[in-house]
PDB file of N, CA and C in Angstrom:
ATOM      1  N   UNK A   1      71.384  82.378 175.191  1.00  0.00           N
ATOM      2  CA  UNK A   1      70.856  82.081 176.502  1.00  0.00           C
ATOM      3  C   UNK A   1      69.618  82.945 176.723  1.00  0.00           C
ATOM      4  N   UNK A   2      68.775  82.225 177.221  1.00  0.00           N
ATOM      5  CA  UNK A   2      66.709  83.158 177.479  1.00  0.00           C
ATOM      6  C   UNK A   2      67.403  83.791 178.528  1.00  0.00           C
ATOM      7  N   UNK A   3      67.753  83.566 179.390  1.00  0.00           N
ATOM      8  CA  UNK A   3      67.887  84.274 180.804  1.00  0.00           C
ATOM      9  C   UNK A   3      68.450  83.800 181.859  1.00  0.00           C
ATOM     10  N   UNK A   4      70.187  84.682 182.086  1.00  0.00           N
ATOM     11  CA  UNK A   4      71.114  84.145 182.715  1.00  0.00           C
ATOM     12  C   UNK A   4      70.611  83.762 184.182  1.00  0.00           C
ATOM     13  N   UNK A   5      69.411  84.187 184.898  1.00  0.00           N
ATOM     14  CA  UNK A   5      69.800  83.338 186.166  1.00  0.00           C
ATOM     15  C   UNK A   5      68.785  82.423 186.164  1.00  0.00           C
ATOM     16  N   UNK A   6      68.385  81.817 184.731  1.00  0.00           N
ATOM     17  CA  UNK A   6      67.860  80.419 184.211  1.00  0.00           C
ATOM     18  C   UNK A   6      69.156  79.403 184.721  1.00  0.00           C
ATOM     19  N   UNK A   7      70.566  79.704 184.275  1.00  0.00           N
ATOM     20  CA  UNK A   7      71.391  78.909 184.782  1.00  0.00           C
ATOM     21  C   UNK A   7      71.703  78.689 186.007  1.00  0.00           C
ATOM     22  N   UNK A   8      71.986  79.955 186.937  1.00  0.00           N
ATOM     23  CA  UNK A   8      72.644  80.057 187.818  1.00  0.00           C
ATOM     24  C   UNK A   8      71.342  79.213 189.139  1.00  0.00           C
ATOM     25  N   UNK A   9      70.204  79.351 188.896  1.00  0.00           N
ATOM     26  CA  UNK A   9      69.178  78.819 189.741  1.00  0.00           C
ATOM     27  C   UNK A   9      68.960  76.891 189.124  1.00  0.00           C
ATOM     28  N   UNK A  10      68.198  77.056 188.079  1.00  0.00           N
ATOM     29  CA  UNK A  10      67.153  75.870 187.501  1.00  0.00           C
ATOM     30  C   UNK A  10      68.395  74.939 187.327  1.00  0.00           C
ATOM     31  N   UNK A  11      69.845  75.142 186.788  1.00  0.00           N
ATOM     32  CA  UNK A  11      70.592  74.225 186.429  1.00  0.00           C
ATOM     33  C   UNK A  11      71.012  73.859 188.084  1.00  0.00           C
ATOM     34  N   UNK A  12      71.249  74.247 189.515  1.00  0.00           N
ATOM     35  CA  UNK A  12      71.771  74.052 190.322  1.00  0.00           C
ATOM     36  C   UNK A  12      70.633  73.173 190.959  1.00  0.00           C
ATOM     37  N   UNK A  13      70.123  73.091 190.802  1.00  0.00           N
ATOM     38  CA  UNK A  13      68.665  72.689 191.583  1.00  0.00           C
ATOM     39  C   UNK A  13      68.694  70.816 190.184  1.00  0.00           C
ATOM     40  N   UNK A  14      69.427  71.118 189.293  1.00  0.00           N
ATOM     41  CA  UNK A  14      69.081  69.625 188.504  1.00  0.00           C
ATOM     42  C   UNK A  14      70.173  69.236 188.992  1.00  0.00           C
ATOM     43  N   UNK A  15      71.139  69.660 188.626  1.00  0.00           N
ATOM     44  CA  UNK A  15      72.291  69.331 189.154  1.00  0.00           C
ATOM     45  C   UNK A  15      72.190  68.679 190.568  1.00  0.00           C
ATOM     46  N   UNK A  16      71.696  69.228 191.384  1.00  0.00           N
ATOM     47  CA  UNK A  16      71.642  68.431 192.783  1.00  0.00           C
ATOM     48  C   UNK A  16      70.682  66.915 192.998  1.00  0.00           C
ATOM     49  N   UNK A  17      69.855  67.774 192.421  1.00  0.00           N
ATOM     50  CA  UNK A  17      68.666  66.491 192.555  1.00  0.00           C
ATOM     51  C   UNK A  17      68.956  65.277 191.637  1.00  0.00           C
ATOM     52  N   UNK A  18      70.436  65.174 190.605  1.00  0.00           N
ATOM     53  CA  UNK A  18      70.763  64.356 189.529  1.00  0.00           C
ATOM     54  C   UNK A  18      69.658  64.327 188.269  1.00  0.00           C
ATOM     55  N   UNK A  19      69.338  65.216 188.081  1.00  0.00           N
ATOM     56  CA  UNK A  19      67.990  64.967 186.785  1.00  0.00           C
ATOM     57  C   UNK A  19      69.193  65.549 185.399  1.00  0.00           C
ATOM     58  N   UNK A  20      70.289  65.970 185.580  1.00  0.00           N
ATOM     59  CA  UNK A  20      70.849  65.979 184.127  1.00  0.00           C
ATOM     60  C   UNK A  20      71.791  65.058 184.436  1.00  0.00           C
ATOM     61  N   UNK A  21      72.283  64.279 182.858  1.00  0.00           N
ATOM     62  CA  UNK A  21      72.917  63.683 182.409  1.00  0.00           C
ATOM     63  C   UNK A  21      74.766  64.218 182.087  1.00  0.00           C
ATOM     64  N   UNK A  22      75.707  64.355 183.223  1.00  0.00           N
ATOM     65  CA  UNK A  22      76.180  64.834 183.138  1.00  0.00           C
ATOM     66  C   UNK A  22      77.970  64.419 182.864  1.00  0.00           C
ATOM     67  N   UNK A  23      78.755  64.488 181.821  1.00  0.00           N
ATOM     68  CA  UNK A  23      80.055  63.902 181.806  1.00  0.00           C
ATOM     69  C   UNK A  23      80.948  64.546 182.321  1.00  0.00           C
ATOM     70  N   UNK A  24      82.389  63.958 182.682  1.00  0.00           N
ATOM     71  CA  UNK A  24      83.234  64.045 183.715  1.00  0.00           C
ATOM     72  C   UNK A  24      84.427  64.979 182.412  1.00  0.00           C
ATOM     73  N   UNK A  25      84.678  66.144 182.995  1.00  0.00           N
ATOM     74  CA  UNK A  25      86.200  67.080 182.298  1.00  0.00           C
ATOM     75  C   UNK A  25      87.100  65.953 182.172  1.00  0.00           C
ATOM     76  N   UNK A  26      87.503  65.758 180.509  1.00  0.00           N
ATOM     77  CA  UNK A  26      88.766  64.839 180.327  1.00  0.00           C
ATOM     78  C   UNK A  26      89.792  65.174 181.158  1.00  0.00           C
ATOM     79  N   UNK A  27      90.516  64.076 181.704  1.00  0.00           N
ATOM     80  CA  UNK A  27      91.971  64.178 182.349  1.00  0.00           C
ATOM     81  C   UNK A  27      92.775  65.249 181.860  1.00  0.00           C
ATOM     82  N   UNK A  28      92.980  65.246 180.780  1.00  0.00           N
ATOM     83  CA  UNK A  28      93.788  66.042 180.062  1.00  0.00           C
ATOM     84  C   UNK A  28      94.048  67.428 180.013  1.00  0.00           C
ATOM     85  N   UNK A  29      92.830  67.788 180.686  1.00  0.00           N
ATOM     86  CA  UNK A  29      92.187  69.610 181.050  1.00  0.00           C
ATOM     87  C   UNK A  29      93.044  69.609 182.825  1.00  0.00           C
ATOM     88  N   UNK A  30      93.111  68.624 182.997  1.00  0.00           N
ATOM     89  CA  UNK A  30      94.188  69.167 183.991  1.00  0.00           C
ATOM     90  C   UNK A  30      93.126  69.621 185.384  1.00  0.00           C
ATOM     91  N   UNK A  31      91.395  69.348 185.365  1.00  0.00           N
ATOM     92  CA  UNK A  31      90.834  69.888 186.203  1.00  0.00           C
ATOM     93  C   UNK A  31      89.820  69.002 186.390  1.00  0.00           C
ATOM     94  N   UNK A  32      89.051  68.984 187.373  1.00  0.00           N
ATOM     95  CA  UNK A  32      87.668  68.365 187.963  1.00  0.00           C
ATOM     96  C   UNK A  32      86.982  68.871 187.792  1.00  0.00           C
ATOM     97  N   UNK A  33      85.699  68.272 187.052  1.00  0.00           N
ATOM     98  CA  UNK A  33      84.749  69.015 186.596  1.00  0.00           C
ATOM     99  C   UNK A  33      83.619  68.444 185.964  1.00  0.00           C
ATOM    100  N   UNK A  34      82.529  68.838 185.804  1.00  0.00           N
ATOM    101  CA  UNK A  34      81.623  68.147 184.873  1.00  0.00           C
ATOM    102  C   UNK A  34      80.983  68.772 183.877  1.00  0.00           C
ATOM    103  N   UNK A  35      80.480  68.581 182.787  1.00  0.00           N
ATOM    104  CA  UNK A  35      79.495  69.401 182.013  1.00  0.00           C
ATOM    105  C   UNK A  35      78.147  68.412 181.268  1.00  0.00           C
ATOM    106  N   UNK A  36      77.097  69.484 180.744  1.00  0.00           N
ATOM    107  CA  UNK A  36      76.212  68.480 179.764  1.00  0.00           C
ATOM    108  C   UNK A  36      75.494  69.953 179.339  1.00  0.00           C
ATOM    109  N   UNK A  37      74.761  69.418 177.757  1.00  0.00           N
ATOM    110  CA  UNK A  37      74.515  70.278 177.386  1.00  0.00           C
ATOM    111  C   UNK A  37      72.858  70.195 177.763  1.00  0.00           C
ATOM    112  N   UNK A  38      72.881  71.562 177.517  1.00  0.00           N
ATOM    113  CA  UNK A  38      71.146  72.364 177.835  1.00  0.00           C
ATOM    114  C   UNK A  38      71.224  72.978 176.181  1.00  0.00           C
ATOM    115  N   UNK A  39      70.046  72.970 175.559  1.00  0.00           N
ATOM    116  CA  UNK A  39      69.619  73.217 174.502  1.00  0.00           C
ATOM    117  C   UNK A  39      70.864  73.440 173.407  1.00  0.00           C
ATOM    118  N   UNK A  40      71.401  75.070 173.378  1.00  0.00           N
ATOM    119  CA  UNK A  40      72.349  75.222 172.627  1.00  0.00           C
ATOM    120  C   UNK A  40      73.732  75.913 173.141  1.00  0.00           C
ATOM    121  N   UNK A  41      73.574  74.936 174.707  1.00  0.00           N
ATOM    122  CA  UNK A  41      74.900  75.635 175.762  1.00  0.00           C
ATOM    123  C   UNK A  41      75.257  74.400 175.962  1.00  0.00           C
ATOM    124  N   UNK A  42      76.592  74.723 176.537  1.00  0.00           N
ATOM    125  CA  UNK A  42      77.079  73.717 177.628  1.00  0.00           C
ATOM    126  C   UNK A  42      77.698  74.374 178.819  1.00  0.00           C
ATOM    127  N   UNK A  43      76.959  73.509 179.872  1.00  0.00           N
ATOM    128  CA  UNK A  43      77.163  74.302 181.152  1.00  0.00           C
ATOM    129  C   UNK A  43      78.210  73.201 181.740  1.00  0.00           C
ATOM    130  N   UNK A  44      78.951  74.270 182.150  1.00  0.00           N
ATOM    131  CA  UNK A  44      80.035  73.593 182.762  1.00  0.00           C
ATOM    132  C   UNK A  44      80.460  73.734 184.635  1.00  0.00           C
ATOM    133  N   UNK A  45      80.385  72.422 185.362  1.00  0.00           N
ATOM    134  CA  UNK A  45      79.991  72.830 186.737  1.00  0.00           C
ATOM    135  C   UNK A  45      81.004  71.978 187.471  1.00  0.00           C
ATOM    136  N   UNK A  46      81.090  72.169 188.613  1.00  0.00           N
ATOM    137  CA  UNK A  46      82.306  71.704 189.414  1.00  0.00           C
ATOM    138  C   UNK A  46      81.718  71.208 190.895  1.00  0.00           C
ATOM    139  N   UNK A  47      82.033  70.477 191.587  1.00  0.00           N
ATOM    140  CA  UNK A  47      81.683  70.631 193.639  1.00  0.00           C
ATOM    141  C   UNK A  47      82.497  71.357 193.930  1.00  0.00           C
ATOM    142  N   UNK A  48      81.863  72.590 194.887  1.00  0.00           N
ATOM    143  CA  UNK A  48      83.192  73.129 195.764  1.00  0.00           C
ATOM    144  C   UNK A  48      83.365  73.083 196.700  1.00  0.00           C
ATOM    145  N   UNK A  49      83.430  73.327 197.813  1.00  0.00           N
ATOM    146  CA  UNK A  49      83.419  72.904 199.540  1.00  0.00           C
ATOM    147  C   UNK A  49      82.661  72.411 199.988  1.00  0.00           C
ATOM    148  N   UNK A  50      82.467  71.483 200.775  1.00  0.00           N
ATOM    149  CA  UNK A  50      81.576  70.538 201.363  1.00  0.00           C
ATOM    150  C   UNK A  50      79.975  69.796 200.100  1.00  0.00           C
ATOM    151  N   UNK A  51      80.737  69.520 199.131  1.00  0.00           N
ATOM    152  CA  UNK A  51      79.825  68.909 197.973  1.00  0.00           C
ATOM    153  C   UNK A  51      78.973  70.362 197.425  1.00  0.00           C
ATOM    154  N   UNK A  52      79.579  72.019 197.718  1.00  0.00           N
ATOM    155  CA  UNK A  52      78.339  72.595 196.825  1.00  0.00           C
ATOM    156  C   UNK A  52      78.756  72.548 195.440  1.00  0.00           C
ATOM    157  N   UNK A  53      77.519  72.532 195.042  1.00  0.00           N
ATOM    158  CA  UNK A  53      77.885  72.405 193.157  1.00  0.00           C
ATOM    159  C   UNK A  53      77.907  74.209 192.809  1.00  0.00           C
ATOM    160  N   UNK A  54      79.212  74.793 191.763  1.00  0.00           N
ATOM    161  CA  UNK A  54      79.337  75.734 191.272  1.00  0.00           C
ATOM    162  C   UNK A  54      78.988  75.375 189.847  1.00  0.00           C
ATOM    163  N   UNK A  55      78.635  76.443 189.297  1.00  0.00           N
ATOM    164  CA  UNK A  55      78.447  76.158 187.633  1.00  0.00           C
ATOM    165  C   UNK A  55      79.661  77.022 187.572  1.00  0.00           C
ATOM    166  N   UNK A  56      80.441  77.025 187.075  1.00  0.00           N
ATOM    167  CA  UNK A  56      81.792  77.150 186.356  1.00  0.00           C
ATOM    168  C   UNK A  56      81.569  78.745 185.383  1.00  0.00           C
ATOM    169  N   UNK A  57      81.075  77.821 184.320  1.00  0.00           N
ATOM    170  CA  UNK A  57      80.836  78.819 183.056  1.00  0.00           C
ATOM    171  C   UNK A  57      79.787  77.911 182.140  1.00  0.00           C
ATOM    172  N   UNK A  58      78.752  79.232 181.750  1.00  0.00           N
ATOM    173  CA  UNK A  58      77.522  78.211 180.611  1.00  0.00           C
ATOM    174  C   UNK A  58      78.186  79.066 179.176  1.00  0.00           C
ATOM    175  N   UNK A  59      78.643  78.050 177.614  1.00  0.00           N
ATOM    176  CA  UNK A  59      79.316  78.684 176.778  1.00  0.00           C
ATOM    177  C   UNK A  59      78.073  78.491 175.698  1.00  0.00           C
ATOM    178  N   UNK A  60      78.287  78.939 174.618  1.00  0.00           N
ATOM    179  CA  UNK A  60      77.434  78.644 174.013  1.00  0.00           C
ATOM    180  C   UNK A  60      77.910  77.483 172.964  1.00  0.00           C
ATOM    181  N   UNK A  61      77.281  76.350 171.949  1.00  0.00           N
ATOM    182  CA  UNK A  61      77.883  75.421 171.596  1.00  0.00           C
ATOM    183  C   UNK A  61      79.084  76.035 170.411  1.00  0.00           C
ATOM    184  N   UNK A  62      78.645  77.131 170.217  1.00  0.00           N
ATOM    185  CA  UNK A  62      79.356  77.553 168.742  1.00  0.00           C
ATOM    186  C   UNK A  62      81.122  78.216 169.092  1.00  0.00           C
ATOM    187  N   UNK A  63      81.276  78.785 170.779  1.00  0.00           N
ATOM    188  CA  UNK A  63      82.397  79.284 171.281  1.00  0.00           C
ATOM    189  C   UNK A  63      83.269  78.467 171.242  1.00  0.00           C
ATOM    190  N   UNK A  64      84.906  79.228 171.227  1.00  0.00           N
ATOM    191  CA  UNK A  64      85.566  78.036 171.011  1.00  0.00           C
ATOM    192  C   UNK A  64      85.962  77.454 172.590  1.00  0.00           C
ATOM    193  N   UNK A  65      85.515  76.119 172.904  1.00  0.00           N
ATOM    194  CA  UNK A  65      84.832  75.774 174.413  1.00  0.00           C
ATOM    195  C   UNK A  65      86.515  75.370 174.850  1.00  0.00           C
ATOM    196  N   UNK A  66      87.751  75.377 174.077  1.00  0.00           N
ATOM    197  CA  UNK A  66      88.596  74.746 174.972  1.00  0.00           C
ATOM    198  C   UNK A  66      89.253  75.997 175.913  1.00  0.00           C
ATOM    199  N   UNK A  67      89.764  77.264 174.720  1.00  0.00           N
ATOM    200  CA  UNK A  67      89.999  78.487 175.563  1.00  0.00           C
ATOM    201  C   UNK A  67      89.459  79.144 176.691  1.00  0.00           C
ATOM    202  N   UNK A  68      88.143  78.913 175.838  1.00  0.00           N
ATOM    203  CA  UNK A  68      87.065  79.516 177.281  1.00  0.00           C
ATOM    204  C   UNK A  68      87.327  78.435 178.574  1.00  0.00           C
ATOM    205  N   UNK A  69      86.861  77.563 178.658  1.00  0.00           N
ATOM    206  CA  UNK A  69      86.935  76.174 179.357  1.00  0.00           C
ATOM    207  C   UNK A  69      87.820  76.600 180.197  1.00  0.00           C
ATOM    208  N   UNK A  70      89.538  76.619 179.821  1.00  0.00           N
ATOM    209  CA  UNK A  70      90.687  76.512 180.273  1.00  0.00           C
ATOM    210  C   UNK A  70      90.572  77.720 181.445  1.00  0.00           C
ATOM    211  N   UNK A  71      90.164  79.083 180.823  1.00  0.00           N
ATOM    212  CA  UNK A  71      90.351  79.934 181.728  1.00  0.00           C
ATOM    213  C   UNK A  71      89.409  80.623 182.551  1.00  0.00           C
ATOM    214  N   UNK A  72      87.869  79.507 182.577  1.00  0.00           N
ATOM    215  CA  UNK A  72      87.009  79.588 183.377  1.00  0.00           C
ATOM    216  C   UNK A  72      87.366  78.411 185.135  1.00  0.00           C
ATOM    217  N   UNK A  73      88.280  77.666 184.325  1.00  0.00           N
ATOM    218  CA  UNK A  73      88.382  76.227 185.405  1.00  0.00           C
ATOM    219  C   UNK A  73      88.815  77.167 186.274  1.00  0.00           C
ATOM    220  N   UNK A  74      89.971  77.749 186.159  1.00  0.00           N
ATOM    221  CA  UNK A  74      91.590  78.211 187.504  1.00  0.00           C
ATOM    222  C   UNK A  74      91.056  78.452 188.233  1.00  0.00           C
TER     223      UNK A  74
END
């Protein structure tokens, strides 16, 4: 990652405005959620009260994304 509040700002601001391409957390994870990847991450983001978008957790593609995933959702 160039620079963590690259995510926490530039991804919230696409995220809102819909400019990323973003898929829905399989059923199976047990949670609501969305992610898509940015270069060699995947950012993983959620709505939380009254439609704000949280980014969850940004992993990198090589982590193992289900552990992390699992205990970034709760």
């Amino acid at each position: 990652m160039k620079n963590g509040s690259r995510y926490s700002v530039s991804s919230l601001e696409q995220i809102k405005a819909h400019k990323v391409l973003s898929g829905q957390v399989p059923a199976e994870f047990g949670v609501v959620g969305f992610f898509y990847q940015d270069e060699k991450h995947f950012v993983y983001w959620k709505y939380l009260h009254s439609w704000t978008v949280g980014i969850i957790t940004v992993l990198h593609k090589r982590m193992p994304q289900i552990d992390q995933f699992k205990d970034n959702f709760k």
